[in-house]
PDB file of N, CA and C in Angstrom:
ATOM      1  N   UNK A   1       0.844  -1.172   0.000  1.00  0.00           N
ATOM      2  CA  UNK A   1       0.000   0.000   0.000  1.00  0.00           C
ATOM      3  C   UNK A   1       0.891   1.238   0.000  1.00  0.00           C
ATOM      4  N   UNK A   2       0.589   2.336  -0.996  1.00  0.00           N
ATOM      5  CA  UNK A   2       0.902   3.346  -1.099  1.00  0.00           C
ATOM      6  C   UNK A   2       0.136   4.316   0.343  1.00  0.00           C
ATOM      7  N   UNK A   3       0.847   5.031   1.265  1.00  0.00           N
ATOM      8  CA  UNK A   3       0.721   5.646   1.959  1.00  0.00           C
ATOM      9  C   UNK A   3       0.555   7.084   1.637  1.00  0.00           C
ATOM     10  N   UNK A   4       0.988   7.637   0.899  1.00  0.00           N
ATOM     11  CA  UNK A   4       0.624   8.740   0.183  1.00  0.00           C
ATOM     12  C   UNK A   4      -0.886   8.760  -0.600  1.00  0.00           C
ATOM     13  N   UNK A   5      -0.483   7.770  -1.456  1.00  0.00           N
ATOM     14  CA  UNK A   5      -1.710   7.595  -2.439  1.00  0.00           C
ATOM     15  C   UNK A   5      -3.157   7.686  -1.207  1.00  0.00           C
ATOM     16  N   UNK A   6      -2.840   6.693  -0.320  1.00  0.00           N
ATOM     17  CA  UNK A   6      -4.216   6.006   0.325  1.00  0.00           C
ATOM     18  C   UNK A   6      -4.685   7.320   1.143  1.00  0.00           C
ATOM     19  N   UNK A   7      -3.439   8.298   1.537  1.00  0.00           N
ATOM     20  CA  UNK A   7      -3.795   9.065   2.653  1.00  0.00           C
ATOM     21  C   UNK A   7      -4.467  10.713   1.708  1.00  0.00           C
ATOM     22  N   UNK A   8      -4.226  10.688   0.365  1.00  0.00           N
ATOM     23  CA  UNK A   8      -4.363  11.939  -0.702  1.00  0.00           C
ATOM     24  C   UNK A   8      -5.949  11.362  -0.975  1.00  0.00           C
ATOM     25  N   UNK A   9      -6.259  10.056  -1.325  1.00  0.00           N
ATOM     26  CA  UNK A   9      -7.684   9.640  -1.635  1.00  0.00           C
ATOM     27  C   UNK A   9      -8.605   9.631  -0.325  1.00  0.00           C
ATOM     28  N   UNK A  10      -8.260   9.896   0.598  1.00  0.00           N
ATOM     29  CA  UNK A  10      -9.093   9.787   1.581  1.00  0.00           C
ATOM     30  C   UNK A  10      -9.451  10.885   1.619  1.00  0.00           C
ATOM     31  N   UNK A  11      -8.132  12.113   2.005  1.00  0.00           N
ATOM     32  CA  UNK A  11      -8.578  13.425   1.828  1.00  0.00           C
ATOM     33  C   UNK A  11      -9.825  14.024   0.355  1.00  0.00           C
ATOM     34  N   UNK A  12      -9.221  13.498  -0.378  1.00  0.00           N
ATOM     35  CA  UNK A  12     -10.382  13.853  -1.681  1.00  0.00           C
ATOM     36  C   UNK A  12     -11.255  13.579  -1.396  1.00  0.00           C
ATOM     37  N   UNK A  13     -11.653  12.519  -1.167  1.00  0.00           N
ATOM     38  CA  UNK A  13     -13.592  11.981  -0.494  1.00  0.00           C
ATOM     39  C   UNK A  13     -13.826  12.785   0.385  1.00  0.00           C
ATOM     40  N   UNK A  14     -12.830  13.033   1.514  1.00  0.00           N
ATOM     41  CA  UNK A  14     -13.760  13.652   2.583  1.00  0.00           C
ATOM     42  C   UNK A  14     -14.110  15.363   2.206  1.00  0.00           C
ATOM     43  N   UNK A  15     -12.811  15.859   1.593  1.00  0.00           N
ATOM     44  CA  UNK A  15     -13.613  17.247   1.121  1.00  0.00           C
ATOM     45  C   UNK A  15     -14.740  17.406   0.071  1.00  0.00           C
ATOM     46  N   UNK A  16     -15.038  15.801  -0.944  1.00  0.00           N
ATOM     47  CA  UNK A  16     -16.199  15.956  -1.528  1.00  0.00           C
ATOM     48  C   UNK A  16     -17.362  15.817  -0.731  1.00  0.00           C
ATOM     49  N   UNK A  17     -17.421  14.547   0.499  1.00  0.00           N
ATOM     50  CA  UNK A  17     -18.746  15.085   1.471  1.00  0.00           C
ATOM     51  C   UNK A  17     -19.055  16.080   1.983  1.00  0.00           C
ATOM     52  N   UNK A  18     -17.893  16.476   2.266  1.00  0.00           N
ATOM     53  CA  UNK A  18     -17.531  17.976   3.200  1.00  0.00           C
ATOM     54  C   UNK A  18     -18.524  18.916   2.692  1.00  0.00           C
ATOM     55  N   UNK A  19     -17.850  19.240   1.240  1.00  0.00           N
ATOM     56  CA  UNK A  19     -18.437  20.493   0.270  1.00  0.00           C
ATOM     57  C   UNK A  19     -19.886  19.670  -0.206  1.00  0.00           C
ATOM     58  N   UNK A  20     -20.161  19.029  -0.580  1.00  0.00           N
ATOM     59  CA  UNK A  20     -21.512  18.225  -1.140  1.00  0.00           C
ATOM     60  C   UNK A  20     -22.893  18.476   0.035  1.00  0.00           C
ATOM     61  N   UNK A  21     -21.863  17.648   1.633  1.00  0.00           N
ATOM     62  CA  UNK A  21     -23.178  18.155   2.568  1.00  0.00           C
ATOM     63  C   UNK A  21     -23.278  19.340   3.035  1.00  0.00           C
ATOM     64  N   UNK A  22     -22.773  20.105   2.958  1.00  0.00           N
ATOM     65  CA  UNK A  22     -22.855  21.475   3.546  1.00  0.00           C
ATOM     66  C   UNK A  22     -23.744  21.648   2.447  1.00  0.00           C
ATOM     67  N   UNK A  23     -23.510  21.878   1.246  1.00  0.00           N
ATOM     68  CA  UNK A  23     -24.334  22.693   0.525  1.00  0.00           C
ATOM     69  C   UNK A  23     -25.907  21.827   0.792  1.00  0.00           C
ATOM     70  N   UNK A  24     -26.235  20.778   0.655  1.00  0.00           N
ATOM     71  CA  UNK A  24     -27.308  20.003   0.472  1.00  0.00           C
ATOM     72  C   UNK A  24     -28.306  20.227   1.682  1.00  0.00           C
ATOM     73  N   UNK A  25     -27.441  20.277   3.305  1.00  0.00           N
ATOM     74  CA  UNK A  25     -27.661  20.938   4.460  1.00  0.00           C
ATOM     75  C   UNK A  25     -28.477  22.162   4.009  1.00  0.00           C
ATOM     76  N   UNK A  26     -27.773  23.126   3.575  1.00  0.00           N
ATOM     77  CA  UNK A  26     -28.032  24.734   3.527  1.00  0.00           C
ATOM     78  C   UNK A  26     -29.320  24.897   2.729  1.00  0.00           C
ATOM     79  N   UNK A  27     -29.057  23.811   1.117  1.00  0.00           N
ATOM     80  CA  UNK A  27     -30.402  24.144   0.818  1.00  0.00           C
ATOM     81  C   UNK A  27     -31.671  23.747   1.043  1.00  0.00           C
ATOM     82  N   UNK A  28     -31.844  22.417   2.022  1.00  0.00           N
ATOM     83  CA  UNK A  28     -32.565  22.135   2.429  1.00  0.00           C
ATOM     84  C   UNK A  28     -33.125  22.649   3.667  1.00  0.00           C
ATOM     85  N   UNK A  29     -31.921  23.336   4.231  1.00  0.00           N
ATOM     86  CA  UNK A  29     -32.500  24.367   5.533  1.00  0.00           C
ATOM     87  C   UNK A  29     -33.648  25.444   5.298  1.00  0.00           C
ATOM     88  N   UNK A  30     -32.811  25.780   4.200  1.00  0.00           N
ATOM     89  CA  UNK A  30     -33.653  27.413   3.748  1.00  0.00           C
ATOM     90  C   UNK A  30     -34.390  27.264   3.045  1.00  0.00           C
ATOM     91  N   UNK A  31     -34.760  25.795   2.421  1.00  0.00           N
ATOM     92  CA  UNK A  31     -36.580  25.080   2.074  1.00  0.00           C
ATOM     93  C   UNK A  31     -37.528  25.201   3.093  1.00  0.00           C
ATOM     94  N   UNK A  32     -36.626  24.404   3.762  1.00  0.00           N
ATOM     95  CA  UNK A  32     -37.905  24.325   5.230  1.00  0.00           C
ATOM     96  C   UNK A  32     -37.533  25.655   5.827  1.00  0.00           C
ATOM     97  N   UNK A  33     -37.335  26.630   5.592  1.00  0.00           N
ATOM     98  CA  UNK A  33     -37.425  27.717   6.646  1.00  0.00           C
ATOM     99  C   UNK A  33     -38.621  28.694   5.644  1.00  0.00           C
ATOM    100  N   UNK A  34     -38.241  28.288   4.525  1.00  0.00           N
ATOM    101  CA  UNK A  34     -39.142  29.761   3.640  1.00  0.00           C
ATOM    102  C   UNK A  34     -40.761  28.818   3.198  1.00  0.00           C
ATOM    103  N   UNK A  35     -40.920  27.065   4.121  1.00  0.00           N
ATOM    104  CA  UNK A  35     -42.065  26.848   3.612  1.00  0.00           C
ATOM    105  C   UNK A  35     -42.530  26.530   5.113  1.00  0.00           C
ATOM    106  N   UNK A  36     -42.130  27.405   6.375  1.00  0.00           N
ATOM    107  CA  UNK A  36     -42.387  27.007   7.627  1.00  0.00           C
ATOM    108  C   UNK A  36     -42.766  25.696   8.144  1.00  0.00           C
ATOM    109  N   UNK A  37     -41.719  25.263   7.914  1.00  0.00           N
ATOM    110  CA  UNK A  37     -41.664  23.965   8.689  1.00  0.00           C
ATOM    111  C   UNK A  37     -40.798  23.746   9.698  1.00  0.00           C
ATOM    112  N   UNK A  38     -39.378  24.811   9.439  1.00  0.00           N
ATOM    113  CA  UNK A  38     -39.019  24.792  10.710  1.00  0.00           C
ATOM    114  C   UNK A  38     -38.481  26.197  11.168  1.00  0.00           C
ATOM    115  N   UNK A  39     -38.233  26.553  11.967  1.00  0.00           N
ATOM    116  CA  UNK A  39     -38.017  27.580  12.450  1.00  0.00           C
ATOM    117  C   UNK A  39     -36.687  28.485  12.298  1.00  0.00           C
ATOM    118  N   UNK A  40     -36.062  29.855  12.176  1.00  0.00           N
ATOM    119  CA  UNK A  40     -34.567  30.234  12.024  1.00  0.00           C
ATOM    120  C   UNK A  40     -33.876  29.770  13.180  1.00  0.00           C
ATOM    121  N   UNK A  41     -34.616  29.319  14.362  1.00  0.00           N
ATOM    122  CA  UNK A  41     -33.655  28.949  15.382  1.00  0.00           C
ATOM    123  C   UNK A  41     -33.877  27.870  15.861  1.00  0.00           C
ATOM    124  N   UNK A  42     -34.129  27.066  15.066  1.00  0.00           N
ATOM    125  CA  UNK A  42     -34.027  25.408  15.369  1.00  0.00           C
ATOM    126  C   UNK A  42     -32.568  24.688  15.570  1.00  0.00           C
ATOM    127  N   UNK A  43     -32.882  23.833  16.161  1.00  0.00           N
ATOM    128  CA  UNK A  43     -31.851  23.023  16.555  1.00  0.00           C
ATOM    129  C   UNK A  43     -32.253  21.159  15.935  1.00  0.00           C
ATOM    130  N   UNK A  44     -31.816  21.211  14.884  1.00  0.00           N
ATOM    131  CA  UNK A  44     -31.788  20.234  14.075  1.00  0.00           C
ATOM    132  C   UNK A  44     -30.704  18.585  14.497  1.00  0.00           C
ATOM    133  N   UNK A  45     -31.263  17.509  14.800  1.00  0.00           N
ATOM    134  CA  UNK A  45     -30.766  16.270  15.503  1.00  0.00           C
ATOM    135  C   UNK A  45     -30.173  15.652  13.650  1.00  0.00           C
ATOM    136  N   UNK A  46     -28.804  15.091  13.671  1.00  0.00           N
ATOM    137  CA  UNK A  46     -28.424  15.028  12.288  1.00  0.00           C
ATOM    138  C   UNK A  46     -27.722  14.019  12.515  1.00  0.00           C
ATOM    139  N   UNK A  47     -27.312  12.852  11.538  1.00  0.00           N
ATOM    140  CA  UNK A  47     -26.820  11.469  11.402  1.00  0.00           C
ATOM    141  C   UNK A  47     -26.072  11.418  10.418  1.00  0.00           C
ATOM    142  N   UNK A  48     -25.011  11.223   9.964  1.00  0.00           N
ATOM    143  CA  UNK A  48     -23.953  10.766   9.023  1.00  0.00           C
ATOM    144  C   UNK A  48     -23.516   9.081   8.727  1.00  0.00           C
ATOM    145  N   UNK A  49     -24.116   8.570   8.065  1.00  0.00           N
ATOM    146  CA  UNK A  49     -23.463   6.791   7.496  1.00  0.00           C
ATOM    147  C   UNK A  49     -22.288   6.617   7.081  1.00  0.00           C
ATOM    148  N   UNK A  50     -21.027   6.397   7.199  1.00  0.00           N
ATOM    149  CA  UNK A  50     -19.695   5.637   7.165  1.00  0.00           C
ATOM    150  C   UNK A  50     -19.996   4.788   6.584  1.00  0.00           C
ATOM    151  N   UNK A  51     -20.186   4.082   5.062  1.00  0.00           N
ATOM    152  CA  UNK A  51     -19.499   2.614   4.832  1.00  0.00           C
ATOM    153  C   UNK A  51     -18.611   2.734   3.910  1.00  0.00           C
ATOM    154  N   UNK A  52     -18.020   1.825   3.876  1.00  0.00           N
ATOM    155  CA  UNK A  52     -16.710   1.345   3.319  1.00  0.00           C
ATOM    156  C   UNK A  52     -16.852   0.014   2.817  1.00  0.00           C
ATOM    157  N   UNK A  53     -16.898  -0.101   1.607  1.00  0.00           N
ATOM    158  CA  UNK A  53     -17.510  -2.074   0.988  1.00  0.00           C
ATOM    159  C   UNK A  53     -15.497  -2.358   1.476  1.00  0.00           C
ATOM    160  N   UNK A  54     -15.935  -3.805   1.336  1.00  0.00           N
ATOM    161  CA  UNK A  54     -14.385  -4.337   1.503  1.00  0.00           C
ATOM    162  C   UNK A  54     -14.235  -4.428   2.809  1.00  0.00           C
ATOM    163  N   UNK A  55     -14.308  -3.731   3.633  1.00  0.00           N
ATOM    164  CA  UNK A  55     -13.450  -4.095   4.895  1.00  0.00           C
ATOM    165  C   UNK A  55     -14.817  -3.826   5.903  1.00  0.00           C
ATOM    166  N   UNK A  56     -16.285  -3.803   5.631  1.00  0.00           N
ATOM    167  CA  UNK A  56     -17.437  -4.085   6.338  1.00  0.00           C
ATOM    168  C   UNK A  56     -17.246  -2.759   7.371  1.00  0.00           C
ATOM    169  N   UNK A  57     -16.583  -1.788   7.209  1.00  0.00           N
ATOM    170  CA  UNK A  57     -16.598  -0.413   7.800  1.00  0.00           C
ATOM    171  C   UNK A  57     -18.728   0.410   7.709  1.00  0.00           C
ATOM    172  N   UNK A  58     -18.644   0.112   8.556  1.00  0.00           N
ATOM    173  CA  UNK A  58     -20.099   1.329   8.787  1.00  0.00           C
ATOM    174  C   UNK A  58     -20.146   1.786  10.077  1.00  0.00           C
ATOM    175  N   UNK A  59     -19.725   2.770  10.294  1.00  0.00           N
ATOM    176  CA  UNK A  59     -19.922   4.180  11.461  1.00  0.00           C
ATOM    177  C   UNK A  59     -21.334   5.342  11.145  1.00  0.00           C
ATOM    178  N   UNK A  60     -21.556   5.262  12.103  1.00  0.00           N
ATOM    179  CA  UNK A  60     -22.681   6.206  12.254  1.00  0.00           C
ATOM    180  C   UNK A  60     -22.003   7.026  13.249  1.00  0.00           C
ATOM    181  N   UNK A  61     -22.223   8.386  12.582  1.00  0.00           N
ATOM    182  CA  UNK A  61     -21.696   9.720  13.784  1.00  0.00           C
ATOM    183  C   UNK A  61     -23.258  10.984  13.598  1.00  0.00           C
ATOM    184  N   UNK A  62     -23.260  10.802  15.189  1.00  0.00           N
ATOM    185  CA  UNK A  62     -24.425  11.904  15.415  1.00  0.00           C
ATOM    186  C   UNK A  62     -24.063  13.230  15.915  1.00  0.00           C
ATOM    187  N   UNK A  63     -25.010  13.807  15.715  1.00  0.00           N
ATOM    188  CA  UNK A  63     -24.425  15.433  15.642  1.00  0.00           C
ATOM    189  C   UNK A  63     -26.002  15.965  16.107  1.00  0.00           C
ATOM    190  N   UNK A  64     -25.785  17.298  15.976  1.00  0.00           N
ATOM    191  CA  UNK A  64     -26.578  18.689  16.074  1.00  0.00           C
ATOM    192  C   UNK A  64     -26.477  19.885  15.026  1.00  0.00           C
ATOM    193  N   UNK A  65     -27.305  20.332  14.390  1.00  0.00           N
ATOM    194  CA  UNK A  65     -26.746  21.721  13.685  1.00  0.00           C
ATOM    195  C   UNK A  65     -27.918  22.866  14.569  1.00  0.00           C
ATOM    196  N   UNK A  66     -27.223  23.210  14.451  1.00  0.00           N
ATOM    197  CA  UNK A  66     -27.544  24.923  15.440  1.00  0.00           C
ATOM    198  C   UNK A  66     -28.212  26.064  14.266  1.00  0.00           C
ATOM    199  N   UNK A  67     -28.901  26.376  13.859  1.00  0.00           N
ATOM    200  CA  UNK A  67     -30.002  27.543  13.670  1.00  0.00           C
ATOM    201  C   UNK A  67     -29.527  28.783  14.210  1.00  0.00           C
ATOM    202  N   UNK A  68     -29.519  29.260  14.921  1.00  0.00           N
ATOM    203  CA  UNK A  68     -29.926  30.511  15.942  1.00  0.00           C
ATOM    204  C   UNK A  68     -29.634  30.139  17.260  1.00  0.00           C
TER     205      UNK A  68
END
């Protein structure tokens, strides 16, 4: 295993979720905010899926996003 390689492809994926969910986050925030469903100062309960085929990797990481 290339250590460079493995550690440059990891970084690439994670800044494509990175940049992908933020935006997908944002526009789905400011859906539900301009069709009142939820509020500017909600506090939103949020879940992220980890898998990885091959080595049976699945992490779930829970979070919060903050509103106001």
């Amino acid at each position: 295993m290339n250590d460079e390689t493995f550690n440059l492809s990891i970084r690439k994926f994670l800044k494509m979720v990175g940049v992908g969910s933020q935006r997908e986050i944002e526009q789905a925030v400011a859906q539900a905010i301009q069709e009142g469903r939820i509020s500017g100062t909600a506090t939103l309960p949020a879940r992220m899926t980890l898998e990885l085929e091959g080595v049976q990797l699945n992490v779930v990481f829970d979070g919060v996003i903050e509103l106001g």
